[in-house]
C-alpha atoms as a PDB file:
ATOM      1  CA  UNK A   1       0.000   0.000   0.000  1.00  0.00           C
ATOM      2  CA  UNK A   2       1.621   3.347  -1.146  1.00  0.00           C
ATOM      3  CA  UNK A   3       1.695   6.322   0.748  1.00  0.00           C
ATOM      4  CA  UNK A   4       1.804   9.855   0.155  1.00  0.00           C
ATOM      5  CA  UNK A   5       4.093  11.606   2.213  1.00  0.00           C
ATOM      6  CA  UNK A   6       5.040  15.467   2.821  1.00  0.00           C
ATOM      7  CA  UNK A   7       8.339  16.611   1.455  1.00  0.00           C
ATOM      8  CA  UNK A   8       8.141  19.123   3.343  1.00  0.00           C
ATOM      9  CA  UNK A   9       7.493  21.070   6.799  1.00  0.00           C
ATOM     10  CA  UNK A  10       4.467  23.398   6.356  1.00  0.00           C
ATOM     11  CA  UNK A  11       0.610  23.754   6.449  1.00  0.00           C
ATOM     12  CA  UNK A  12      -2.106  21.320   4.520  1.00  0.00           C
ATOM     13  CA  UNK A  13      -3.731  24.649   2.663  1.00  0.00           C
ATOM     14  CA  UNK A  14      -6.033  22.611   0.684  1.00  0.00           C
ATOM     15  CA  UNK A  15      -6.831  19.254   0.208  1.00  0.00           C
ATOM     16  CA  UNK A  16      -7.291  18.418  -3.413  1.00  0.00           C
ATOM     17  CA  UNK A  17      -9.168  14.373  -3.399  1.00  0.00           C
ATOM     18  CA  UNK A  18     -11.356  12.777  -1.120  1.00  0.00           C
ATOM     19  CA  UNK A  19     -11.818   8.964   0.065  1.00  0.00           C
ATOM     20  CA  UNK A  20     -12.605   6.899  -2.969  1.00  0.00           C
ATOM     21  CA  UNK A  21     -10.875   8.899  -5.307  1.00  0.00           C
ATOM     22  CA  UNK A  22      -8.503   7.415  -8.514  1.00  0.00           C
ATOM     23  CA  UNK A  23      -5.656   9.285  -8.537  1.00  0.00           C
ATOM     24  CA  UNK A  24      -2.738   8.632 -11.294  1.00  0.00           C
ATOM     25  CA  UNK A  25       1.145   9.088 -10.986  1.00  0.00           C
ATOM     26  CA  UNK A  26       2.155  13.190 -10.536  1.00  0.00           C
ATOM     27  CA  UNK A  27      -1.723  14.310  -9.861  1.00  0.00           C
ATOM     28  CA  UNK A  28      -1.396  17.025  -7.254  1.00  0.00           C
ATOM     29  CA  UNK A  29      -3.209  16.086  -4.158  1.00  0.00           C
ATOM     30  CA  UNK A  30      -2.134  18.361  -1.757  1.00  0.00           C
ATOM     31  CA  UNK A  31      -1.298  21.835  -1.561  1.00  0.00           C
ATOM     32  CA  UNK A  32       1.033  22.786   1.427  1.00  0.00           C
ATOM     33  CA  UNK A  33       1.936  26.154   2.550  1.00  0.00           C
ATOM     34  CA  UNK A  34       5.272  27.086   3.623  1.00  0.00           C
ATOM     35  CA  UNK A  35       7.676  30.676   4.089  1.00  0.00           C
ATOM     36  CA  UNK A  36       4.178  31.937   2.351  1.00  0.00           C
ATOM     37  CA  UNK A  37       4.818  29.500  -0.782  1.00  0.00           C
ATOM     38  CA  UNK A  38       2.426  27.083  -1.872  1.00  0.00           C
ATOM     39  CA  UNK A  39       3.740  23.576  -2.564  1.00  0.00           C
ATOM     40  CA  UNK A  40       1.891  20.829  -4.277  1.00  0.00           C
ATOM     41  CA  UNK A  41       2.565  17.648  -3.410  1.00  0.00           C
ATOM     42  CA  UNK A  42       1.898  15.092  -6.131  1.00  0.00           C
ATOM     43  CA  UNK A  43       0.935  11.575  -5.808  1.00  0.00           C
ATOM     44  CA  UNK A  44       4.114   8.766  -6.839  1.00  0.00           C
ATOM     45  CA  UNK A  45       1.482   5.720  -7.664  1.00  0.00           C
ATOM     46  CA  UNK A  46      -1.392   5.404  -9.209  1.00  0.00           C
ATOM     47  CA  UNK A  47      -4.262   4.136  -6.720  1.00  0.00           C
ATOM     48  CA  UNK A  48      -7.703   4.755  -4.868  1.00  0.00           C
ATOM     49  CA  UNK A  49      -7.504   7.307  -1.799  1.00  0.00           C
ATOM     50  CA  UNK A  50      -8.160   4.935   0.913  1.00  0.00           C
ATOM     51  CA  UNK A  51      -7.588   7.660   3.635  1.00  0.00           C
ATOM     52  CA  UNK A  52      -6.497  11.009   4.361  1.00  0.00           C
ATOM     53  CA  UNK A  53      -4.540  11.412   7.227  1.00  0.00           C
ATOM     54  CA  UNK A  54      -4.591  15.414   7.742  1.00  0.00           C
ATOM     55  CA  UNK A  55      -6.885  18.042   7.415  1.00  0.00           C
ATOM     56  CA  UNK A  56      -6.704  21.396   6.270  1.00  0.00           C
ATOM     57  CA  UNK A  57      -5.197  23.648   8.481  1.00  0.00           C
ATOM     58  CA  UNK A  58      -2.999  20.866   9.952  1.00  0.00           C
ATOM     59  CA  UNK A  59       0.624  21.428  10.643  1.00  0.00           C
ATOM     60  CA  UNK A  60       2.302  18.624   8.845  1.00  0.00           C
ATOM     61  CA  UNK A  61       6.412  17.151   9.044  1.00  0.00           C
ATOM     62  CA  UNK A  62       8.426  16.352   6.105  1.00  0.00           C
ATOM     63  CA  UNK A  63       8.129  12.946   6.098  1.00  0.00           C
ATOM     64  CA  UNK A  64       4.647  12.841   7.778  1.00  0.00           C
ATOM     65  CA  UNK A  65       1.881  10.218   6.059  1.00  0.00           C
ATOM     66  CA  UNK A  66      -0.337  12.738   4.442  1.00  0.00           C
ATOM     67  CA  UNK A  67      -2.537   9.839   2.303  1.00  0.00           C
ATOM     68  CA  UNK A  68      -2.979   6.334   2.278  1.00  0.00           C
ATOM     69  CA  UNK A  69      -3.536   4.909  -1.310  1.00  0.00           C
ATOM     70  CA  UNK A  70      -4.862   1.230  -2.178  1.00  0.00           C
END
């Protein structure tokens, strides 16, 4: 089971799928927010969004499991 992780320390700004979604290789799923900037992060796999581990608003890690996919 892939996950989708930050790549960086900031804010989730906006969460772009929901649970049940298909997503493909590079489709932005994520916007963070950091120094101001936003950053999209982009899924690595293809899958289904079996669950969203943040919310927006959240303070997030790099590193930190942002999506599950299945």
């Amino acid at each position: 089971m892939p996950n989708i992780e930050a790549h960086i320390t900031g804010n989730v700004w906006k969460i772009e799928v929901e649970v049940g979604d298909t997503v493909s290789e590079d489709d932005e799923v994520i916007i963070l927010e950091s120094m101001k900037m936003e950053i999209p992060v982009e899924s690595e796999d293809d899958g289904v969004v079996k669950e969203i581990k943040c919310a927006e608003g959240d303070s997030v890690n790099e590193g930190d499991v942002l999506i599950i996919l299945e």
